[in-house]
Protein backbone atom coordinates (compact mmCIF):
# COMPACT_ATOMS: atom_id res chain seq x y z
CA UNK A 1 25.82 -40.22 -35.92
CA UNK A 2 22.37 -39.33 -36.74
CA UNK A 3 19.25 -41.47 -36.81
CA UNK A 4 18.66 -40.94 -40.52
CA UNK A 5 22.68 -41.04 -40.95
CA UNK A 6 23.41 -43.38 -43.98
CA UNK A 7 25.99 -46.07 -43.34
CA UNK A 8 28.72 -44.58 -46.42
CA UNK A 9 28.70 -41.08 -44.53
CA UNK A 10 28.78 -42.27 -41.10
CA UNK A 11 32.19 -44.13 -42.59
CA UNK A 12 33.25 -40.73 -43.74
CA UNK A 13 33.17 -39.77 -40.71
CA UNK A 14 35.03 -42.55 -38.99
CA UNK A 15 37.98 -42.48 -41.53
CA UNK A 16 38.41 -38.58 -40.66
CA UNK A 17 38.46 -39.30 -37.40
CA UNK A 18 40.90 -41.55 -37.40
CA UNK A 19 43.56 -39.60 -39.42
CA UNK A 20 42.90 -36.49 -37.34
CA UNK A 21 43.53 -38.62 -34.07
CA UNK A 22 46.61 -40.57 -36.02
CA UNK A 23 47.98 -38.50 -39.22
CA UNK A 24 47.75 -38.82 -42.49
CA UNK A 25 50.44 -41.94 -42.73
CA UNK A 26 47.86 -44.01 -41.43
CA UNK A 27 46.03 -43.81 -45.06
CA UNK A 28 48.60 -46.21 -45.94
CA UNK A 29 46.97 -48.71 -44.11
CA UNK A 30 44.00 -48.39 -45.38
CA UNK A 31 45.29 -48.40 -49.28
CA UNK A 32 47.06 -51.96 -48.09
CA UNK A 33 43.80 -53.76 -46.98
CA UNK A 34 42.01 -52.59 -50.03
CA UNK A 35 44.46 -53.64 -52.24
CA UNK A 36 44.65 -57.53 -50.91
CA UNK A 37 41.37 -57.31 -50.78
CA UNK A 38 40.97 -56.29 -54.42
CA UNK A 39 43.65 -58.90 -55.73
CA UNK A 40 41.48 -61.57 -53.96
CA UNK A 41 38.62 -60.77 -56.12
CA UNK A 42 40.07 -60.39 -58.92
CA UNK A 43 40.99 -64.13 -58.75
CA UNK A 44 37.98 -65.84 -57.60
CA UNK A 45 34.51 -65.96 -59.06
CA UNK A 46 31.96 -63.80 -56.98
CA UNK A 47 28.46 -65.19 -56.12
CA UNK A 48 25.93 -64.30 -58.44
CA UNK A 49 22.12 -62.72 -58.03
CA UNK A 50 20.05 -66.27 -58.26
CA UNK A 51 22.82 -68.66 -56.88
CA UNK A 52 21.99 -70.25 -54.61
CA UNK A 53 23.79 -69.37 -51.18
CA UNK A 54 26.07 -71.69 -49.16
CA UNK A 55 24.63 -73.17 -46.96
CA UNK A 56 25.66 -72.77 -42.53
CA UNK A 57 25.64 -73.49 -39.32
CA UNK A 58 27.21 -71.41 -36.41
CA UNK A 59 27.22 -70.56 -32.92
CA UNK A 60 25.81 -66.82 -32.52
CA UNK A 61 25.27 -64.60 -29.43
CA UNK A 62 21.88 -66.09 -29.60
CA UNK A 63 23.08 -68.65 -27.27
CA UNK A 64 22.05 -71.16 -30.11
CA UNK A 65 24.06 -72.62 -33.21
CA UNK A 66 22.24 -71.15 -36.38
CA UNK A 67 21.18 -72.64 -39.35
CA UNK A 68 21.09 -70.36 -42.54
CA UNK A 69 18.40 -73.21 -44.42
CA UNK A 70 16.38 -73.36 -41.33
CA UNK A 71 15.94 -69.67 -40.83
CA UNK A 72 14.72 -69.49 -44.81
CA UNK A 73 11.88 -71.54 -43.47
CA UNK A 74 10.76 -68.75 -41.48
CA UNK A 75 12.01 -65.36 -43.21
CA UNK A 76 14.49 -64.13 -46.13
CA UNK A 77 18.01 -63.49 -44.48
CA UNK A 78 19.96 -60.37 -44.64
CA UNK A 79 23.54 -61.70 -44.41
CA UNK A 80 26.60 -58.87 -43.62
CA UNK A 81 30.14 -59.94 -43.60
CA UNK A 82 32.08 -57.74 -41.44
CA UNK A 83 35.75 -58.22 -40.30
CA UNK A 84 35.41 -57.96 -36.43
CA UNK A 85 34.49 -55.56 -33.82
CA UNK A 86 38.24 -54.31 -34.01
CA UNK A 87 37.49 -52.53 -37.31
CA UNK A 88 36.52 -48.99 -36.96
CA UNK A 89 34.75 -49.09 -40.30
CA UNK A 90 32.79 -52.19 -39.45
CA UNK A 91 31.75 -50.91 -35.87
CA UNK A 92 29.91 -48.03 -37.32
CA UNK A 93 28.93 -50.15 -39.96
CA UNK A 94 26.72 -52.48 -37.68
CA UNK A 95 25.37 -49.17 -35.86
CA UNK A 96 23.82 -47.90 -38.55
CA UNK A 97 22.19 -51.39 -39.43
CA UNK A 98 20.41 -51.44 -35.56
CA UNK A 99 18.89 -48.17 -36.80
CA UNK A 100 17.52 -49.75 -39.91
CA UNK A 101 16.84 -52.96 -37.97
CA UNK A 102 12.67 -52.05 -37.24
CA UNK A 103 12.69 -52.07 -41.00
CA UNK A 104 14.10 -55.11 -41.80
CA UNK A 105 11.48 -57.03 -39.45
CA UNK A 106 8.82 -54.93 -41.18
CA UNK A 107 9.60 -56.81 -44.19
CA UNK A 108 9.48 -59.82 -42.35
CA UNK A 109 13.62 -60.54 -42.60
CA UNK A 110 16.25 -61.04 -40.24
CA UNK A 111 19.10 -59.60 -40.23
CA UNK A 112 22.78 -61.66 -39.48
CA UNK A 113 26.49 -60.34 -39.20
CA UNK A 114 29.00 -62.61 -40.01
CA UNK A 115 32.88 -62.25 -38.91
CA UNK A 116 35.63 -65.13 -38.14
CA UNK A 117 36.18 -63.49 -34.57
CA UNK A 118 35.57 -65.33 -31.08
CA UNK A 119 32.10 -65.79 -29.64
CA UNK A 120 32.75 -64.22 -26.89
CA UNK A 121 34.41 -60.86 -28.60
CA UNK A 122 31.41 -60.48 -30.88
CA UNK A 123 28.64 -60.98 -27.77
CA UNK A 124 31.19 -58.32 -25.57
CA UNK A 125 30.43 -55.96 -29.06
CA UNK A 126 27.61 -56.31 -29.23
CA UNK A 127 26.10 -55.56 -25.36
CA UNK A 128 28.82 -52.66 -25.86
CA UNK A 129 26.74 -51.37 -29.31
CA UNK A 130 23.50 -52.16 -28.50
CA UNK A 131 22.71 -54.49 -30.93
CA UNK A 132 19.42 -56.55 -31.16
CA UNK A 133 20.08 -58.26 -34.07
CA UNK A 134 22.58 -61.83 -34.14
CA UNK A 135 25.90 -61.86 -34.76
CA UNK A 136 27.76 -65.35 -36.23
CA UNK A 137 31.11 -66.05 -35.09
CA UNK A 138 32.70 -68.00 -38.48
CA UNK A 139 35.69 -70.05 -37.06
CA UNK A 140 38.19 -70.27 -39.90
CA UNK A 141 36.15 -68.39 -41.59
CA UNK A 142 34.73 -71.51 -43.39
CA UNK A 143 31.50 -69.52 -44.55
CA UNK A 144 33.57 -66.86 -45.39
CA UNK A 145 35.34 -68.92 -47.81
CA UNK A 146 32.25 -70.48 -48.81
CA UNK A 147 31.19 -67.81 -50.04
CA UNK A 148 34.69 -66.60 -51.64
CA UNK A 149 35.39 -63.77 -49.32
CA UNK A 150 38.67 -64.67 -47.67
CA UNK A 151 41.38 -62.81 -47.56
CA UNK A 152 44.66 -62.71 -45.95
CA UNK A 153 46.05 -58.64 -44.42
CA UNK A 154 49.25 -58.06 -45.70
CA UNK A 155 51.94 -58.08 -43.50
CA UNK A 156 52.52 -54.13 -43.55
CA UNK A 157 49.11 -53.85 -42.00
CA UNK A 158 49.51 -56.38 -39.92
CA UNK A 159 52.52 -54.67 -38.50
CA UNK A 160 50.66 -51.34 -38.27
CA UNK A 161 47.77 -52.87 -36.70
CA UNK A 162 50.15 -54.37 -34.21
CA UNK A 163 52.07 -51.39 -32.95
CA UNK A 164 48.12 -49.43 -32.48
CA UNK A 165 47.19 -52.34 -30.05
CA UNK A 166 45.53 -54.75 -32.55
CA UNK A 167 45.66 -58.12 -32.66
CA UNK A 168 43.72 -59.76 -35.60
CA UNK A 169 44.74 -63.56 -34.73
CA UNK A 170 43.62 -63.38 -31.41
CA UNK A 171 40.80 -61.76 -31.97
CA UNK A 172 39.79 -64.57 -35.08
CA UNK A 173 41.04 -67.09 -31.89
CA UNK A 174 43.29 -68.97 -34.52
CA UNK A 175 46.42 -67.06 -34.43
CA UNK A 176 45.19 -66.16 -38.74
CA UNK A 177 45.32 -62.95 -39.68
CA UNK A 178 42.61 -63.87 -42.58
CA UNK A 179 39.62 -61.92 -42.75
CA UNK A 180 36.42 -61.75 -45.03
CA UNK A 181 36.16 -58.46 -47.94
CA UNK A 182 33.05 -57.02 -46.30
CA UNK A 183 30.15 -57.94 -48.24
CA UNK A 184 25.84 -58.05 -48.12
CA UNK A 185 23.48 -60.52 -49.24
CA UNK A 186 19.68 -61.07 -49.49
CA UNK A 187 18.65 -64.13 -49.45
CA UNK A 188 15.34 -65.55 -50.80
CA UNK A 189 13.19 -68.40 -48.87
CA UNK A 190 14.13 -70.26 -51.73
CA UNK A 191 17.85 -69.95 -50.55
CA UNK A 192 18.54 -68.29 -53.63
CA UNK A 193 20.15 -64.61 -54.04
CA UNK A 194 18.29 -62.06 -54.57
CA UNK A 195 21.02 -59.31 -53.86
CA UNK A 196 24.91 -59.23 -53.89
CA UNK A 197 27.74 -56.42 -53.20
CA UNK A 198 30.73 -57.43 -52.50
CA UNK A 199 33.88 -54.79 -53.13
CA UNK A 200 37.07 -54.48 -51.93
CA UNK A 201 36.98 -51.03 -50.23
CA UNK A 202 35.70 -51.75 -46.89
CA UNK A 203 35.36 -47.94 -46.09
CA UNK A 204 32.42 -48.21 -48.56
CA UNK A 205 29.20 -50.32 -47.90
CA UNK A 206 25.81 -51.00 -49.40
CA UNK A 207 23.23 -48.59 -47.90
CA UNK A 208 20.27 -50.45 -46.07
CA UNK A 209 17.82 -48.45 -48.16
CA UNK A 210 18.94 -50.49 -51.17
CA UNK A 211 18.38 -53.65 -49.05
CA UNK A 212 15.35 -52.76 -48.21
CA UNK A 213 14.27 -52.22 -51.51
CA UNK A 214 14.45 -55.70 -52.07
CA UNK A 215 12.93 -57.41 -49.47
């Protein structure tokens, strides 16, 4: 990855690497995820720009639990939903936002990543990455339902993720195999929402340039 990489090519990247390292059957997988993911939204009502967002609070790698209405007190939030630092896709993903993170804080925003894994798996990511910027660990991904993102990998998956090493449940620390359809919000001082994407491909994400045009 470059410095100017954008997040969508850098995730080009990481799906060809993966089926040159494990063949071309391993597309399979990916076409299962996106497809719960995309039957999950096609039932449930997405949030909408000027809605206001769900309120939290979590424990992060801060050290501190985090309060989503007490951090719009100080700044405008820049809230990522990402599966876990087991996903590939979502490991690059976060990469590319440290990059961008200097610009965020130039518009006077934080920056959060959300994902229902353990505390202690998302701080052990993110010494490993390099991050600077706070990562939430959702337990039961209770936000992530909150803000109707849940979704449950289907059991083919599941089994493929299984036999490559990868254990969702005890990542999440529940034993659930639920995760959240990867997703970004901006989020006024007024708590309201000033930008939503939320799709079910999680090979595809929302550039930080567009983010940034925002803020």
């Amino acid at each position: 990855m470059t410095s100017e990489q954008t997040i969508n090519s850098a995730l080009r990247e990481t799906e060809k690497e993966i089926v040159q390292r494990l063949g071309n059957a391993i597309k399979a997988l990916f076409d299962q995820q996106v497809d719960a993911a995309a039957r999950r939204l096609s039932n449930i009502s997405k949030i909408q720009l000027g809605a206001m967002a769900p309120d939290f609070l979590l424990p992060s790698t801060s050290g501190n639990s985090l309060s989503l209405s007490e951090e719009l007190k100080k700044h405008r939030v820049v809230l990522t939903f990402y599966r876990g630092s087991w996903c590939n896709f979502c490991n690059t993903a976060l990469r590319i936002w440290q990059r961008n993170l200097s610009k965020v804080h130039a518009k006077k925003a934080t920056l959060w990543a959300i994902a229902p894994e353990k505390l202690e798996s998302a701080l052990e990511f993110q010494q490993a990455a390099g991050l600077k910027y706070t990562l939430l660990s959702d337990h039961e991904n209770k936000v992530a339902e909150a803000y109707n993102l849940v979704f449950e990998l289907p059991q083919d998956a599941r089994e493929t993720l299984e036999k490559l090493g990868t254990d969702v449940g005890s990542y999440n620390g529940t034993g659930d195999w639920s995760v959240p359809i990867t997703a970004t919000y901006v989020i006024g001082q007024d708590g309201r929402i000033l930008l939503a994407d939320c799709g079910p491909d999680y090979r595809q994400r929302m550039e930080p340039e567009a983010v940034l045009s925002v803020l």
